[in-house]
Protein backbone atom coordinates (compact mmCIF):
# COMPACT_ATOMS: atom_id res chain seq x y z
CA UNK A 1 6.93 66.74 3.64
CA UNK A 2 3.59 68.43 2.77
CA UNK A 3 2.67 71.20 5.71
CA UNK A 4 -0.24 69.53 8.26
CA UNK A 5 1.51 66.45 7.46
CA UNK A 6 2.01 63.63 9.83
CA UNK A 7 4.79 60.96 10.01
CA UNK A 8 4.57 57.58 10.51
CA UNK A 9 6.49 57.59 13.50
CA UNK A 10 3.54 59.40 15.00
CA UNK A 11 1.31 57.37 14.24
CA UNK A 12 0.04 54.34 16.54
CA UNK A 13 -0.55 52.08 13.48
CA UNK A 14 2.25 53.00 10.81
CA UNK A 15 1.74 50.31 9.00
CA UNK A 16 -0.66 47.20 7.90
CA UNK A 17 -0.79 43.52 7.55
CA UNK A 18 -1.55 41.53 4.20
CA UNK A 19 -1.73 37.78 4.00
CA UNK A 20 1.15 37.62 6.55
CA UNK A 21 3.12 40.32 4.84
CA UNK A 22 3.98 43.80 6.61
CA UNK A 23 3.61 46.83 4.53
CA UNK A 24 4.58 50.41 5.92
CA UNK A 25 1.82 52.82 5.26
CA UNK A 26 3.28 54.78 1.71
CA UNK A 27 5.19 51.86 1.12
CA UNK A 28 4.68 49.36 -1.64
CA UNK A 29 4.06 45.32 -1.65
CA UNK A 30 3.97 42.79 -4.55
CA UNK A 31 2.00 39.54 -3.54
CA UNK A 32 1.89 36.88 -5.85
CA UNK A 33 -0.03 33.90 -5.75
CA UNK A 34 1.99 32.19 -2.49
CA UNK A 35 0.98 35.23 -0.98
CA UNK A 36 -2.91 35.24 -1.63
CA UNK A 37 -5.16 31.68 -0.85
CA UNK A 38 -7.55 30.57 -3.60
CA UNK A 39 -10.60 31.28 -3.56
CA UNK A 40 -13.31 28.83 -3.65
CA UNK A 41 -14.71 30.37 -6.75
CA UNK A 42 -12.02 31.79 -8.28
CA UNK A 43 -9.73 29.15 -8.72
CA UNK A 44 -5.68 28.82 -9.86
CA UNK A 45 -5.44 27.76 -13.40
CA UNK A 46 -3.30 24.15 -12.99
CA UNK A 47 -2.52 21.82 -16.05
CA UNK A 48 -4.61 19.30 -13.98
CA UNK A 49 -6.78 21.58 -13.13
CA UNK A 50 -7.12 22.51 -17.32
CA UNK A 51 -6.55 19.07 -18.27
CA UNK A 52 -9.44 17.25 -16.41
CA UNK A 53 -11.89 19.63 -17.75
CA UNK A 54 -11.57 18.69 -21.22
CA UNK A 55 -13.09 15.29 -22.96
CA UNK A 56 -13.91 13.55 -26.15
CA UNK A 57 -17.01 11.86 -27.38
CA UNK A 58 -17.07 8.52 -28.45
CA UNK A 59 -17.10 7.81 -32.24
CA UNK A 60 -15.38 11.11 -33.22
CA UNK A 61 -12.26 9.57 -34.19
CA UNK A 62 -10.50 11.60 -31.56
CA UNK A 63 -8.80 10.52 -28.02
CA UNK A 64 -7.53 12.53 -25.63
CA UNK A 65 -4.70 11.29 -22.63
CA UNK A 66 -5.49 13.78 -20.03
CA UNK A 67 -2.11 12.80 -17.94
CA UNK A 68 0.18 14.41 -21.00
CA UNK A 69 -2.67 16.73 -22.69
CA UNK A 70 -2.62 15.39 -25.94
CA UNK A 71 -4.89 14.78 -28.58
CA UNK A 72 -4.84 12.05 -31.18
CA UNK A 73 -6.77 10.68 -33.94
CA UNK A 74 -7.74 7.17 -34.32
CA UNK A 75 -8.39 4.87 -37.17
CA UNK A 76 -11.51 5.24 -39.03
CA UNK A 77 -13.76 1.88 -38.07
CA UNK A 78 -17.50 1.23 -39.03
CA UNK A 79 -18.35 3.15 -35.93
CA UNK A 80 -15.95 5.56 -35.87
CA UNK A 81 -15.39 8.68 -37.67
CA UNK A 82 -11.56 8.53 -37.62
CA UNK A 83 -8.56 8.54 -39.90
CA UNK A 84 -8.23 6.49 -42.63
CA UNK A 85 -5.59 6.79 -45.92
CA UNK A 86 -6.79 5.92 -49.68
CA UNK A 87 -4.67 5.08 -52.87
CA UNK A 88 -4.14 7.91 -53.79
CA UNK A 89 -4.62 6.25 -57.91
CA UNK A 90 -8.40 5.58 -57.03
CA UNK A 91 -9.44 8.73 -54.74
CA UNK A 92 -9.11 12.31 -54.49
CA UNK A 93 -9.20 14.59 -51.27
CA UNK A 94 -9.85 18.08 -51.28
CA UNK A 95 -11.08 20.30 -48.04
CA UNK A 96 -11.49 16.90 -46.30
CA UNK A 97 -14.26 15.56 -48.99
CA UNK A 98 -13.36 12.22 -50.47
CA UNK A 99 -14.03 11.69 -53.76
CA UNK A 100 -13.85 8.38 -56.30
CA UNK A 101 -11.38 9.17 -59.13
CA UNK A 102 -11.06 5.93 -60.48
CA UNK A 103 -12.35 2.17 -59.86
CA UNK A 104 -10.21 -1.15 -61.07
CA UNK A 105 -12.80 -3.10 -61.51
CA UNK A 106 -12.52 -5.25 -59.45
CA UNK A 107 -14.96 -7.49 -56.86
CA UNK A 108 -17.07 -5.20 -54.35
């Protein structure tokens, strides 16, 4: 012990009190989130919690099930931008730009 030093023994408060948890002073204490209450600011990431705050817009071709998380695309309508297959004889796809290759003549 360091000369002028004092023990904790002498001490009337030899130790301290965190969130319900006693530590003795030069001790050490790990606290981990059942230890420490959220904050109302600064908030515990949950999946719900993550979840909820995402969204899709209408007509993007896109839903999104925020029970499970996931992310799907939808068939391409008149209204929505969604996705759709092509013959692959009559149209080409490159980078996501469709382009005609070939038409069959046939009635429009």
């Amino acid at each position: 012990m360091l000369a002028g030093s004092i023990t904790n023994a002498k001490l009337a408060n030899s130790g301290v009190t965190l969130n319900s948890q006693s530590l003795s002073l030069g001790g050490t204490l790990t606290l981990d989130t059942d230890n420490i209450g959220e904050g109302s600011t600064n908030e515990y990431f949950t999946n719900t919690r993550a979840r909820t705050a995402l969204s899709v817009t209408s007509s993007t071709g896109l839903s999104y099930n925020n029970s499970t998380g996931v992310f799907a695309g939808l068939d391409a309508t008149a209204s929505v931008k969604g996705v759709a297959s092509f013959a692959s004889a009559n149209f080409t796809v490159t980078s996501g730009a469709v382009s005609i290759t070939g038409v069959d003549g046939g009635t429009y």
